[in-house]
Protein backbone atom coordinates (compact mmCIF):
# COMPACT_ATOMS: atom_id res chain seq x y z
CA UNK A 1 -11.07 2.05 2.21
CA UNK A 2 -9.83 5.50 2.39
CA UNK A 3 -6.01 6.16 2.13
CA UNK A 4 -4.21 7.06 5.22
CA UNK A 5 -1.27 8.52 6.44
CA UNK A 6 1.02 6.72 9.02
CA UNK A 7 3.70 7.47 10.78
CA UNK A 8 6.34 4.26 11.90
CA UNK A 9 7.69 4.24 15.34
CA UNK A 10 11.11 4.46 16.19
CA UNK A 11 11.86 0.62 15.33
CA UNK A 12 9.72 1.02 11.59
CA UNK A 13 6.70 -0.37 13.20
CA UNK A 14 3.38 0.74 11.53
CA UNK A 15 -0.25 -0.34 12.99
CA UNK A 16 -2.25 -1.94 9.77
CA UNK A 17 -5.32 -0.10 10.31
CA UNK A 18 -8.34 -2.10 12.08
CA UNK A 19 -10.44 -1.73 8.56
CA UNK A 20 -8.23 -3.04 6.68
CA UNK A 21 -7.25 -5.76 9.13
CA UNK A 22 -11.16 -6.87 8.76
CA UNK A 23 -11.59 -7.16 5.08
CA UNK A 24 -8.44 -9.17 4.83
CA UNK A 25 -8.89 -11.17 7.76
CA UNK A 26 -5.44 -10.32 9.42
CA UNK A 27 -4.85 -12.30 12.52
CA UNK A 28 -2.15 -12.33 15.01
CA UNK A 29 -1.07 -15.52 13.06
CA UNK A 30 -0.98 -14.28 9.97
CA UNK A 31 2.15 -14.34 8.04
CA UNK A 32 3.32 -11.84 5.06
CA UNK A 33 5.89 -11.87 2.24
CA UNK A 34 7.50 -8.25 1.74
CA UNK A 35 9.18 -6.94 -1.13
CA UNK A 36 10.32 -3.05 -1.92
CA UNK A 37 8.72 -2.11 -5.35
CA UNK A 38 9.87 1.08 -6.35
CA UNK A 39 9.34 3.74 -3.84
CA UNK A 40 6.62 1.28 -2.17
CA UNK A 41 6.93 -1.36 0.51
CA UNK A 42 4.11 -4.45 -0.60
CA UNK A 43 3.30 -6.77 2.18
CA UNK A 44 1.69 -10.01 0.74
CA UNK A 45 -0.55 -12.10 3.35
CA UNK A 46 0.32 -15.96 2.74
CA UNK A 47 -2.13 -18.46 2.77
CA UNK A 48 -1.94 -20.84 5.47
CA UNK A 49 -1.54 -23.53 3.13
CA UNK A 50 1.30 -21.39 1.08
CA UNK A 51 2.82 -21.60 5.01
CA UNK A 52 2.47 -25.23 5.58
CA UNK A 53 4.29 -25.83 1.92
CA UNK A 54 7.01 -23.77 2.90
CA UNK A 55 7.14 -25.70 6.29
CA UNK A 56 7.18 -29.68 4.64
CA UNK A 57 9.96 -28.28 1.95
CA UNK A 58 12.32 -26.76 5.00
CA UNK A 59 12.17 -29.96 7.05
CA UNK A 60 12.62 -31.66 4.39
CA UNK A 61 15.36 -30.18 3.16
CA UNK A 62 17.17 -30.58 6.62
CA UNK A 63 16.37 -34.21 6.35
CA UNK A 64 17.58 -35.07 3.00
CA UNK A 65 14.69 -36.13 1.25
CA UNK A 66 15.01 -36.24 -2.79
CA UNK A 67 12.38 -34.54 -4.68
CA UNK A 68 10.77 -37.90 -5.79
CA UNK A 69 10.65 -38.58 -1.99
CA UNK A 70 9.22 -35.41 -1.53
CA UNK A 71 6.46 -35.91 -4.24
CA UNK A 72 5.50 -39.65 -2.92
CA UNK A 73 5.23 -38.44 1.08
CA UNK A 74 3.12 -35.16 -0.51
CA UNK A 75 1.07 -37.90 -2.33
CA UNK A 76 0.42 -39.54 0.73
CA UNK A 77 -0.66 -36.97 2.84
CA UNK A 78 -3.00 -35.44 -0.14
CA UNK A 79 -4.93 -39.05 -0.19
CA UNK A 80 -5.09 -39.79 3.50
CA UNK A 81 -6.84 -35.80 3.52
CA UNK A 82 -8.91 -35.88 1.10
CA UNK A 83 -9.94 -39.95 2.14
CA UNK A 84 -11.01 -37.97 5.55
CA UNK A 85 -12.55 -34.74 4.39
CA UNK A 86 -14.47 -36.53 1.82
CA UNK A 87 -14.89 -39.67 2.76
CA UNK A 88 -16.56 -38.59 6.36
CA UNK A 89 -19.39 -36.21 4.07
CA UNK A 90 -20.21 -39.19 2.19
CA UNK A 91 -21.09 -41.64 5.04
CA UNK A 92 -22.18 -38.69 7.20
């Protein structure tokens, strides 16, 4: 992709242009990380699983859970996935 020029509107918005949006798959649901590096501003796209993490630690910090009860729920929910992802090709 060709470098561009843009110009943010008055509120610092900038449009990510549509080619770029395409090869990275940028949806209206997509979620970034941002950090200023230097004189430049890196937007990071975060994987929808990166974003589900980040969900499960939040609640369960607001509820209290321990790490260990972290890592044995997280256990729990890995096995019962991967029991119905993989399990369901097998008898399919």
């Amino acid at each position: 992709m060709a470098k561009k020029l843009l110009r943010p509107t008055e509120r610092g918005q900038i449009t990510i242009p549509k080619e770029a949006r395409e090869k990275l798959r940028i949806t209206p649901e997509s979620r970034f990380k941002v950090s200023v590096s230097g004189n430049k501003i890196v937007y990071e796209l975060i994987s929808p699983l990166e974003l589900a993490v980040r969900e499960i630690q939040a609640e369960a910090k607001a509820k209290g859970y321990s790490k260990k009860d972290l890592e044995n729920e997280l256990e729990q929910v890995r096995k019962k996935l991967f029991e119905e992802l993989y399990n369901d090709e097998n008898n399919g």
